[in-house]
N, C-alpha and C. Protein backbone atom coordinates (compact mmCIF):
# COMPACT_ATOMS: atom_id res chain seq x y z
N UNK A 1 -33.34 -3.27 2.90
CA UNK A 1 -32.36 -2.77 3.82
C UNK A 1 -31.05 -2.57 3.06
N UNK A 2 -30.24 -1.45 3.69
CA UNK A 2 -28.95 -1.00 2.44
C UNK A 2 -28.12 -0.82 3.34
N UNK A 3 -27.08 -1.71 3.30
CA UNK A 3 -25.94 -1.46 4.53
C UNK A 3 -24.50 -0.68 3.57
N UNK A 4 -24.51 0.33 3.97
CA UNK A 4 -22.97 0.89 3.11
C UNK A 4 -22.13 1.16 4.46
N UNK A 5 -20.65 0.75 3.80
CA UNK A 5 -19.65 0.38 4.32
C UNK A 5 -19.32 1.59 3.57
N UNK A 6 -18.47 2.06 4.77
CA UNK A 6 -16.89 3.09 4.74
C UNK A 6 -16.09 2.79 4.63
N UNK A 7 -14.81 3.10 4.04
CA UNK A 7 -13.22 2.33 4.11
C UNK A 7 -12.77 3.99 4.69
N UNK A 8 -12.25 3.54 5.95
CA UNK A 8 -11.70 4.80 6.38
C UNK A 8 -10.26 4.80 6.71
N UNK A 9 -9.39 5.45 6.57
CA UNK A 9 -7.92 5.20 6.83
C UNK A 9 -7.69 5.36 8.20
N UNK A 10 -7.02 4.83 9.33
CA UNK A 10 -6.89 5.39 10.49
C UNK A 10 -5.09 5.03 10.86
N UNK A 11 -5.04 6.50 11.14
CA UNK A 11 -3.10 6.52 11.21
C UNK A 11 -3.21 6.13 12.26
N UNK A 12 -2.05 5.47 13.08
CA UNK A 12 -1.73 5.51 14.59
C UNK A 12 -0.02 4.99 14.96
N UNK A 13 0.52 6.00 15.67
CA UNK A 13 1.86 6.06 15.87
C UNK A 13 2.23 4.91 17.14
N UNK A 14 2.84 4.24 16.70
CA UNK A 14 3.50 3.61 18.17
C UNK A 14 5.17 3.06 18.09
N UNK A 15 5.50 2.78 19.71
CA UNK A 15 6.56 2.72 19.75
C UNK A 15 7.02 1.35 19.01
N UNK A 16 8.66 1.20 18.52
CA UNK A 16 8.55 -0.05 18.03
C UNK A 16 8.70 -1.24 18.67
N UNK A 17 8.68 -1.12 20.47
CA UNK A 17 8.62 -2.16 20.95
C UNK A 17 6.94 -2.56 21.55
N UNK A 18 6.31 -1.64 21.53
CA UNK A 18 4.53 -2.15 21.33
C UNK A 18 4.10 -2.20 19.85
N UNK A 19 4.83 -2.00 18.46
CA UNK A 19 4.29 -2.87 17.45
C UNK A 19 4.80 -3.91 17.41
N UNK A 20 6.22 -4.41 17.74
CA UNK A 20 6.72 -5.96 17.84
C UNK A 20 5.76 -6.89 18.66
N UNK A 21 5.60 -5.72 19.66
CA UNK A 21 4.87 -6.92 20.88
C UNK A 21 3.24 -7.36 20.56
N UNK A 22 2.80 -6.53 19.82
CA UNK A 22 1.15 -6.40 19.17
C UNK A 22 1.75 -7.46 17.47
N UNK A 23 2.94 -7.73 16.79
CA UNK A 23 3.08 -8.34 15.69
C UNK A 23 3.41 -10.02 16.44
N UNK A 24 3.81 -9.96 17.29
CA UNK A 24 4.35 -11.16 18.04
C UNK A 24 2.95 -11.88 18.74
N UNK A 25 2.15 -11.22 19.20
CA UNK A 25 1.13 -11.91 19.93
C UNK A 25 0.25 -12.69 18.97
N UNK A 26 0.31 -12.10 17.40
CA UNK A 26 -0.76 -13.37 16.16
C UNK A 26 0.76 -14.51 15.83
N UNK A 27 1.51 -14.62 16.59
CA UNK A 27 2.24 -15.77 15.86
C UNK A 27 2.01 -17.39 16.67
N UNK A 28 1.60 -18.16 16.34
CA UNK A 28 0.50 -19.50 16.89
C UNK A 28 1.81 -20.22 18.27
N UNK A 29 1.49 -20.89 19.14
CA UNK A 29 2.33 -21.53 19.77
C UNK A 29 2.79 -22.82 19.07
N UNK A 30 3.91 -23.35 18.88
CA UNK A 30 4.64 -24.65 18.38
C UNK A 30 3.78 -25.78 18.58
N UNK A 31 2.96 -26.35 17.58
CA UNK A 31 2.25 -27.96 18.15
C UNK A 31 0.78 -26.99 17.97
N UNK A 32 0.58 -26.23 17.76
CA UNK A 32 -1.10 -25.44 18.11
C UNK A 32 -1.45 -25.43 16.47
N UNK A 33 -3.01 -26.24 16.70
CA UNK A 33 -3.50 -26.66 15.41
C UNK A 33 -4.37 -25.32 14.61
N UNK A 34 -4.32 -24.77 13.92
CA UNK A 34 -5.01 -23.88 13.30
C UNK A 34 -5.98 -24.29 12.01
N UNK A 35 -7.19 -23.71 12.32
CA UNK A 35 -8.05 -24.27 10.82
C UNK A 35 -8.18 -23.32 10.28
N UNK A 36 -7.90 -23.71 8.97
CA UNK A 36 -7.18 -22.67 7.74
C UNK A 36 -8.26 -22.88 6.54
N UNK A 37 -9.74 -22.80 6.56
CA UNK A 37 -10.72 -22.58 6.15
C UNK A 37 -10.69 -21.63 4.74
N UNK A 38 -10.58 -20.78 5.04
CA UNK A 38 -10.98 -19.04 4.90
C UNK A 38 -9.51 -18.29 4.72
N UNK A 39 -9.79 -17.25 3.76
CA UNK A 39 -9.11 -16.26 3.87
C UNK A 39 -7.16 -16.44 3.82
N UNK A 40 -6.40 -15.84 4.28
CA UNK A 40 -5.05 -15.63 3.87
C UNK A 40 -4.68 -17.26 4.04
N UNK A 41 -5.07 -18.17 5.52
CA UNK A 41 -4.59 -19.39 5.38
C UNK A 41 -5.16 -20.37 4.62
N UNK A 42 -6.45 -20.32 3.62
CA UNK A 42 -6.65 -20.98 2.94
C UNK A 42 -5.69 -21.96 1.59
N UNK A 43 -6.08 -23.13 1.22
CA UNK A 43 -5.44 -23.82 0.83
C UNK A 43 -6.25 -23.25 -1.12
N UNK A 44 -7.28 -23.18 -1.18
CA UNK A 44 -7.86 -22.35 -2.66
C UNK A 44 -7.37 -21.21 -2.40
N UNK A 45 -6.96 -20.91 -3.90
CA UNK A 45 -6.43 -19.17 -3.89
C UNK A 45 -7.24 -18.52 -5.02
């Protein structure tokens, strides 16, 4: 079995108070525990 992946670019225009509000909704609540396993929050780099 051969799985190929695309990297496709996709533009999309928005206003800058629905990208604040879409950049604001990944920021964690104060006291909220996150497991940082994997990837950007990992502790190995």
């Amino acid at each position: 079995m051969k799985i190929k992946i695309l990297k496709k670019k996709i533009e999309v225009t928005r206003d800058d108070l629905d990208f604040i509000g879409k950049l604001v909704n990944h920021i964690h609540l104060k006291g909220f525990r996150v497991a940082r396993r994997y990837g950007l929050y990992s502790r190995k780099k």
